[in-house]
Protein backbone atom coordinates (compact mmCIF):
# COMPACT_ATOMS: atom_id res chain seq x y z
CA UNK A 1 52.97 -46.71 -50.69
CA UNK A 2 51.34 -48.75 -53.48
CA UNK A 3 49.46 -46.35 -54.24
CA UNK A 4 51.68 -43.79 -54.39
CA UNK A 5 53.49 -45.76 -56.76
CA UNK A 6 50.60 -46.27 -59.37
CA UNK A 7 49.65 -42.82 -59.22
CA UNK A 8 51.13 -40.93 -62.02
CA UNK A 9 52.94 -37.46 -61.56
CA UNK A 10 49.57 -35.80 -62.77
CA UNK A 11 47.51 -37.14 -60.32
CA UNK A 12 50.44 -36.59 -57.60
CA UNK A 13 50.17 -32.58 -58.62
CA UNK A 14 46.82 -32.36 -58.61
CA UNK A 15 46.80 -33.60 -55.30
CA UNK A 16 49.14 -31.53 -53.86
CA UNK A 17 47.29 -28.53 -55.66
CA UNK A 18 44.14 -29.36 -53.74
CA UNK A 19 45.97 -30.30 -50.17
CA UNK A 20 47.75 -26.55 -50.65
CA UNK A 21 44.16 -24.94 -51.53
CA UNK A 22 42.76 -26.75 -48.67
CA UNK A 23 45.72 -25.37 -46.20
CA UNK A 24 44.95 -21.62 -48.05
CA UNK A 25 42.11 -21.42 -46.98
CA UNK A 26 42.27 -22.85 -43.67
CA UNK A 27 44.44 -20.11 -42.98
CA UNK A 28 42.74 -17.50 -44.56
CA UNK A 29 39.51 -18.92 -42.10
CA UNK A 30 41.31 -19.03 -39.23
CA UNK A 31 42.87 -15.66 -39.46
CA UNK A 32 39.13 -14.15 -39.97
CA UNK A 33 38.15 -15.89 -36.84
CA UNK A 34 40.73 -15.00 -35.13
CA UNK A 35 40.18 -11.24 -36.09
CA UNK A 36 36.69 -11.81 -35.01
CA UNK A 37 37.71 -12.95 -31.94
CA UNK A 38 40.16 -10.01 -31.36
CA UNK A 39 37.35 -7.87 -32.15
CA UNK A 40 34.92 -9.52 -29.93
CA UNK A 41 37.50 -9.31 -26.97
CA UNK A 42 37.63 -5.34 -27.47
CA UNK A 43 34.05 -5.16 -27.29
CA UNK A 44 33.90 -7.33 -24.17
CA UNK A 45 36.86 -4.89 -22.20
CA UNK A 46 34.87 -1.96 -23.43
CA UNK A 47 31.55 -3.41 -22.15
CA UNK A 48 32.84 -4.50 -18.91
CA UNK A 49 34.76 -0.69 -18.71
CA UNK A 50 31.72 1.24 -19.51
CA UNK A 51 29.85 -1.06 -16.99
CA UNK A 52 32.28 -0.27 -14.04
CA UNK A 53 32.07 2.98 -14.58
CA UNK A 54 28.31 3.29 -14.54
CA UNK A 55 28.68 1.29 -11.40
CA UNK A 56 30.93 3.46 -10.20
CA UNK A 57 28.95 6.19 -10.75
CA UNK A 58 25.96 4.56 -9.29
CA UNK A 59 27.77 4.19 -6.50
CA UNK A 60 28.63 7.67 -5.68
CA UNK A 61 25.01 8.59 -6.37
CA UNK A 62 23.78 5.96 -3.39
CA UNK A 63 26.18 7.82 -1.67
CA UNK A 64 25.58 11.45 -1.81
CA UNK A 65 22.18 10.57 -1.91
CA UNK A 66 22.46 8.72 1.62
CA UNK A 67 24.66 11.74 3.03
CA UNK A 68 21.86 13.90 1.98
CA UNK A 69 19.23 11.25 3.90
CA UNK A 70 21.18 11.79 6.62
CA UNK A 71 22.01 15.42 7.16
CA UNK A 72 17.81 15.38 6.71
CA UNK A 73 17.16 13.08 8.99
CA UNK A 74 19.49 14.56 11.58
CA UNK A 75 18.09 17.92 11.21
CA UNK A 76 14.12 16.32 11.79
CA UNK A 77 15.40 14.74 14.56
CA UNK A 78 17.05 17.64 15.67
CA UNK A 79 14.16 19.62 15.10
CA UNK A 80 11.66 17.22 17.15
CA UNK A 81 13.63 16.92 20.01
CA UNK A 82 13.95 20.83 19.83
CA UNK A 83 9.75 20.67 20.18
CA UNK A 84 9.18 17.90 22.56
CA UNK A 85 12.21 19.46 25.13
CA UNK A 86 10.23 22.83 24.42
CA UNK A 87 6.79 21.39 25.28
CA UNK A 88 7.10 18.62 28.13
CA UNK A 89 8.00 20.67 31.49
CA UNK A 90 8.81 17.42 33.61
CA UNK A 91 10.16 13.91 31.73
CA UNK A 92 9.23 12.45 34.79
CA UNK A 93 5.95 10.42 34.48
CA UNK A 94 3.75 10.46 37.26
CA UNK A 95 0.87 8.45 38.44
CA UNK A 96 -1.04 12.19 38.46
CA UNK A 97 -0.21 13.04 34.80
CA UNK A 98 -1.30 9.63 33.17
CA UNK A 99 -4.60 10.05 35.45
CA UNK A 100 -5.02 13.25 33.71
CA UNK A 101 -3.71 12.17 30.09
CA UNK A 102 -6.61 8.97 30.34
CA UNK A 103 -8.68 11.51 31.74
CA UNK A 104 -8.26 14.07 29.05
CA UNK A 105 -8.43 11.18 26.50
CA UNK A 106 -11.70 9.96 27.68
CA UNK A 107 -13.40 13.64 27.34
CA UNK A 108 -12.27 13.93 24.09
CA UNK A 109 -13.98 10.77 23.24
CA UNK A 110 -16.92 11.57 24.61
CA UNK A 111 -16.98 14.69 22.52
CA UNK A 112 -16.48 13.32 19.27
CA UNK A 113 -19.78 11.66 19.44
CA UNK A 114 -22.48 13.39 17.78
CA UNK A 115 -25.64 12.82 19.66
CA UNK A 116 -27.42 15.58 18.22
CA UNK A 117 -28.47 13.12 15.49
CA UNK A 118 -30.10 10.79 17.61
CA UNK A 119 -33.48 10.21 18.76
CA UNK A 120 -34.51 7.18 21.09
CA UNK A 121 -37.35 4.84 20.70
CA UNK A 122 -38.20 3.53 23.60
CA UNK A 123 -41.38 0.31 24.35
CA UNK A 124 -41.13 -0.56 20.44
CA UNK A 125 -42.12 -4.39 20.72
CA UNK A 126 -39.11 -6.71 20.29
CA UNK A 127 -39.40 -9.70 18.28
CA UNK A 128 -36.94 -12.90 17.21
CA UNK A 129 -36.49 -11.68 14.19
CA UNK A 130 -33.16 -9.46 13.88
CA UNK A 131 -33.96 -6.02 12.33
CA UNK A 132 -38.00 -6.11 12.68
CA UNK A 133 -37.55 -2.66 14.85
CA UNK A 134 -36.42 -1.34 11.47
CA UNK A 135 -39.27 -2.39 9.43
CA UNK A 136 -41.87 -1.01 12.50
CA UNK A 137 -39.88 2.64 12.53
CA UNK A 138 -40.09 2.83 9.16
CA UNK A 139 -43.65 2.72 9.38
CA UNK A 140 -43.65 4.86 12.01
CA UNK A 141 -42.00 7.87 10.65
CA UNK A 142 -44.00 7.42 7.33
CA UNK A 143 -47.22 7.95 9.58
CA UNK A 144 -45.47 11.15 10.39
CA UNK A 145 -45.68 12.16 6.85
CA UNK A 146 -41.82 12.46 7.16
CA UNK A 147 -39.88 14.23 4.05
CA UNK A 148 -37.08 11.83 5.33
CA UNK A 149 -34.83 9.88 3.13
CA UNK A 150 -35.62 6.87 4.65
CA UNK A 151 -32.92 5.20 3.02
CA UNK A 152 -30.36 7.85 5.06
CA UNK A 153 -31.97 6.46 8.47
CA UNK A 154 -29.61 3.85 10.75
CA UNK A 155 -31.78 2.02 13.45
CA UNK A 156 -29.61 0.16 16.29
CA UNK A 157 -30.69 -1.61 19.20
CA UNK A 158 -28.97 -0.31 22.92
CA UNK A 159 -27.64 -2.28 25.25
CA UNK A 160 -27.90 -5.92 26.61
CA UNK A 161 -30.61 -8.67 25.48
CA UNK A 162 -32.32 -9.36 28.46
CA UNK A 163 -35.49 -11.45 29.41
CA UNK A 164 -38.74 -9.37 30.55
CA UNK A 165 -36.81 -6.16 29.40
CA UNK A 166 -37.42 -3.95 26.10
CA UNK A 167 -33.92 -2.26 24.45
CA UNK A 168 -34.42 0.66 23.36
CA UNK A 169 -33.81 1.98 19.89
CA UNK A 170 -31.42 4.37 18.61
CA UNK A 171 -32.31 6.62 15.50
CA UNK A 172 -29.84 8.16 13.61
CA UNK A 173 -30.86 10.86 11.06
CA UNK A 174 -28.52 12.10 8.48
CA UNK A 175 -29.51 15.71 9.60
CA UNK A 176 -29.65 16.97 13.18
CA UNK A 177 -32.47 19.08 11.62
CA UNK A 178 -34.92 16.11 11.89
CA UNK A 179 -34.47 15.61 15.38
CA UNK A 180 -36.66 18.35 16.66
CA UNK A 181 -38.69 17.62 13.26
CA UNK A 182 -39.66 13.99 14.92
CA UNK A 183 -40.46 14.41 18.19
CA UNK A 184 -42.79 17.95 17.80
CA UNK A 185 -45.06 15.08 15.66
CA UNK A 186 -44.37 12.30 18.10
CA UNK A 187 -47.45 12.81 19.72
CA UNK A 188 -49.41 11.32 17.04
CA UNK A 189 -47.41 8.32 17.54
CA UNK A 190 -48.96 6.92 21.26
């Protein structure tokens, strides 16, 4: 109160003059913020809208894309039982056909090995050392003048270690054609 009483009506004015600025643009602020904010609202609806519908239409993708999974995989299914109730006379398993399936299984086996490759050493000193034999029948088919790719040449020793016996050696060429090749010259060799 005091010192509204030694202020003068100039100074009174003036301050009311800057209060009613002050106020002006206060509200002139707060009605561009809250524009802004209005604005910034629509965007967010929009956003979450458009992101809805792209789930949405995700969605139905998944979906026709799974119905279309399915009618496949029903049809394969469809399909392999069709083969396996045209081929298989009997679903009964007997002791008689898994005799003949091990059978079978076993002869096929057998047949997938490639022996024609081979040639056995047999006698060829064994010594402590692990892979000596492959050192000596290198030697040994270089006496033969070979034209052999040595390099091509796998050397493997048969069968059990035992003491006072020899294992023999197995020689695998990369060519059956060597086989005969080898043992018409292995003559020179005892």
């Amino acid at each position: 109160q005091t010192v509204l009483k030694q202020a003068n009506k100039d100074t009174v004015i003036k301050l009311v003059n800057v209060l009613t600025n002050s106020l002006k643009r206060s509200g002139e602020l707060l009605r561009a913020a809250g524009a802004d904010v209005d604005q910034l609202q629509a965007d967010q609806i929009k956003l979450q809208k458009d992101l809805l519908a792209e789930k949405e239409g995700s969605v139905q993708s998944k979906d026709k894309e799974l119905k279309e999974m399915k009618k496949t995989v029903t049809k394969e299914m469809k399909s392999w039982a069709d083969v396996v109730s045209k081929n298989v006379k009997s679903t009964e398993i007997t002791p008689s056909l898994i005799k003949e399936a091990v059978k079978s299984a076993v002869e096929e086996d057998r047949g997938e090995e490639d022996r024609s490759h081979n040639v056995m050493v047999y006698e060829l000193e064994e010594r402590d050392r692990g892979n000596e034999h492959n050192l000596q029948l290198r030697t040994l088919l270089k006496e033969l003048d070979s034209c052999i790719d040595l390099d091509k040449v796998t050397y493997a020793r048969i069968g059990a270690v035992k003491e006072g016996s020899v294992r023999p050696v197995r020689v695998t060429f990369e060519k059956k054609d060597f086989v005969p090749w080898v043992l018409s010259r292995s003559r020179v060799l005892k």
